[in-house]
Protein backbone atom coordinates (compact mmCIF):
# COMPACT_ATOMS: atom_id res chain seq x y z
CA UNK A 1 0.00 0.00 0.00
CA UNK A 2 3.04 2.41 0.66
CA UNK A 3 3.97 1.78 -2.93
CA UNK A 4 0.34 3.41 -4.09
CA UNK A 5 0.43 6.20 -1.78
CA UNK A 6 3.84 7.46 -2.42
CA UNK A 7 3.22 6.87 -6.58
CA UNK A 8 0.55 9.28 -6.36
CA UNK A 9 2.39 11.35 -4.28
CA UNK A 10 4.84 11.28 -7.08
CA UNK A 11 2.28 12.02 -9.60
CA UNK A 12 0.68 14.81 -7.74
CA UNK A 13 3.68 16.37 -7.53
CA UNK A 14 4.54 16.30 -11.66
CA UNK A 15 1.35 17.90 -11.75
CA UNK A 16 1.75 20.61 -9.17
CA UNK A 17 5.06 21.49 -10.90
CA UNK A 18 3.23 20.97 -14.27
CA UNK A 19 0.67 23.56 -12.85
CA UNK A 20 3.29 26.01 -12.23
CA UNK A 21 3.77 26.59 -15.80
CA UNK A 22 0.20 25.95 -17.61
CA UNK A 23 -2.20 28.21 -16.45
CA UNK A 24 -5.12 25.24 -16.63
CA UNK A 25 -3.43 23.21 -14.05
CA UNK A 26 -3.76 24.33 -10.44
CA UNK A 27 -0.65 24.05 -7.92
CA UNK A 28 -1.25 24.16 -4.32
CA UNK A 29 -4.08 21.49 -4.72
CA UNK A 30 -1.85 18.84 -5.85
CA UNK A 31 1.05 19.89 -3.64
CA UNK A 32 -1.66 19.49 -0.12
CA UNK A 33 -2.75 15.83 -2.24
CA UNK A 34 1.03 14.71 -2.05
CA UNK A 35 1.39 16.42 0.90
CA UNK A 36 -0.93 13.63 2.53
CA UNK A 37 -0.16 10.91 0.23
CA UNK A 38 3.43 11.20 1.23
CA UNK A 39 2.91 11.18 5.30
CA UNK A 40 1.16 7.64 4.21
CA UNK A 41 3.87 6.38 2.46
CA UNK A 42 7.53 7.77 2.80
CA UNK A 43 8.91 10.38 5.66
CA UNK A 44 11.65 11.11 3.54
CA UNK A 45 9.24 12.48 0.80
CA UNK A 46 7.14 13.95 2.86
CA UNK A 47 10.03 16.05 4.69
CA UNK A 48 11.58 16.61 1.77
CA UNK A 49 8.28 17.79 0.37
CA UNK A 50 7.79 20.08 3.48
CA UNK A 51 11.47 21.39 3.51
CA UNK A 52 11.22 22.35 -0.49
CA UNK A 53 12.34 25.87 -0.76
CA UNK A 54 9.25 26.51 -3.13
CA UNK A 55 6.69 24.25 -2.67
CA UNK A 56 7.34 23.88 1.06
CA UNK A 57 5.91 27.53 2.45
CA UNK A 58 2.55 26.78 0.68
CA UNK A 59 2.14 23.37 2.02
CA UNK A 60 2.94 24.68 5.64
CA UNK A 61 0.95 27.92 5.36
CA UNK A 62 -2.19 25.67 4.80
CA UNK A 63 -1.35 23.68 7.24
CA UNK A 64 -0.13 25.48 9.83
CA UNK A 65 -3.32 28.16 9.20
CA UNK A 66 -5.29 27.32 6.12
CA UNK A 67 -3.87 30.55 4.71
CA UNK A 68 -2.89 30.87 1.19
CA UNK A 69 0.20 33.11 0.59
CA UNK A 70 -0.52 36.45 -1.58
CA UNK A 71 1.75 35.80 -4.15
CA UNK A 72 0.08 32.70 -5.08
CA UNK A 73 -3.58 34.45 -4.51
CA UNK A 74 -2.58 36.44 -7.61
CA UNK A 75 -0.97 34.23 -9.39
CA UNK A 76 -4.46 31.55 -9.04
CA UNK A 77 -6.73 34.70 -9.73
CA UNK A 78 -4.51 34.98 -13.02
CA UNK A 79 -4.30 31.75 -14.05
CA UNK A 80 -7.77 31.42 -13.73
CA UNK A 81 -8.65 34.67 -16.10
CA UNK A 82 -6.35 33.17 -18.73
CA UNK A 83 -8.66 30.31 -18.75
CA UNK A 84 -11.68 32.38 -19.34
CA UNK A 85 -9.79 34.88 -22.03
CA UNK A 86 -8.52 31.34 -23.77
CA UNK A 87 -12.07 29.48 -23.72
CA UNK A 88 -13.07 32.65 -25.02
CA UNK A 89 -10.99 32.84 -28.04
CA UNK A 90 -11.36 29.24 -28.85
CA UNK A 91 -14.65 30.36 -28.95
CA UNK A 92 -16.53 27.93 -26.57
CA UNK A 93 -19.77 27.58 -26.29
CA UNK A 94 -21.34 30.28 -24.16
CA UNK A 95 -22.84 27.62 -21.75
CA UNK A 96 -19.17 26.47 -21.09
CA UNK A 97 -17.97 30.01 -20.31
CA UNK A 98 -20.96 30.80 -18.10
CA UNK A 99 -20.36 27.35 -16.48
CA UNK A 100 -16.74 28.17 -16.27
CA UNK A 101 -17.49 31.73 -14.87
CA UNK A 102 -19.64 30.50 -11.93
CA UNK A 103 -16.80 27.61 -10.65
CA UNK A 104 -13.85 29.84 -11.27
CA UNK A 105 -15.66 32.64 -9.44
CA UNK A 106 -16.37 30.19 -6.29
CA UNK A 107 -13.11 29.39 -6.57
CA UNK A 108 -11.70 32.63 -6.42
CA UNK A 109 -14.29 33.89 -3.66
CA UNK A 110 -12.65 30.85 -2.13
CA UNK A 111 -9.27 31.58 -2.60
CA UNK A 112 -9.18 35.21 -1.09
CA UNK A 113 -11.74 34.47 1.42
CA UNK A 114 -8.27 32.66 2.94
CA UNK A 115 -5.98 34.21 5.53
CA UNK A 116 -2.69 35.69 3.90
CA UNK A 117 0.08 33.29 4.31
């Protein structure tokens, strides 16, 4: 079981770093995901995880008090308008940008509703 918990741990964390570059991907998400997948599985992941000079301030921030760190409130809150500008060029249907509109915004209500970190 170990095996499973740390190989999505793994994955999670391809996709958190994934996320850091593609605007359709979030980050944090995945990096909380391995977070706990690793404190199943491995303590050296999971400190090493924790001790990451990038990812490591997010994970604890959340954890410590389920704040989410400014930098990365602007950074979601932009990611998530380039995903509303690009299904708007590609020229999606408009029940797909109204759909997208309403779960982005309760994301982002959700997002800076959060403590600063």
């Amino acid at each position: 079981m170990q095996f499973l918990w740390a190989g999505l741990g793994l994955i999670c964390v391809a996709l958190a770093f994934m996320g850091v570059f593609l605007p359709l991907l979030p980050t944090v998400p995945f990096l909380l995901l391995a977070a706990f997948f690793f404190a199943r599985s491995s303590s050296r992941l999971h400190t090493w995880l924790l001790t990451h000079r990038v990812f490591g301030p997010l994970i604890l921030d959340w954890q410590t008090n389920r704040a989410i760190n400014p930098r990365a409130k602007k950074a979601a809150t932009l990611s998530i308008a380039a995903v509303l500008v690009i299904s708007y060029v590609f020229n999606a249907p408009v029940f797909v940008l109204i759909f997208q509109a309403i779960i982005l915004s309760g994301v982002l209500i959700f997002i800076w509703s959060r403590p600063n970190g």
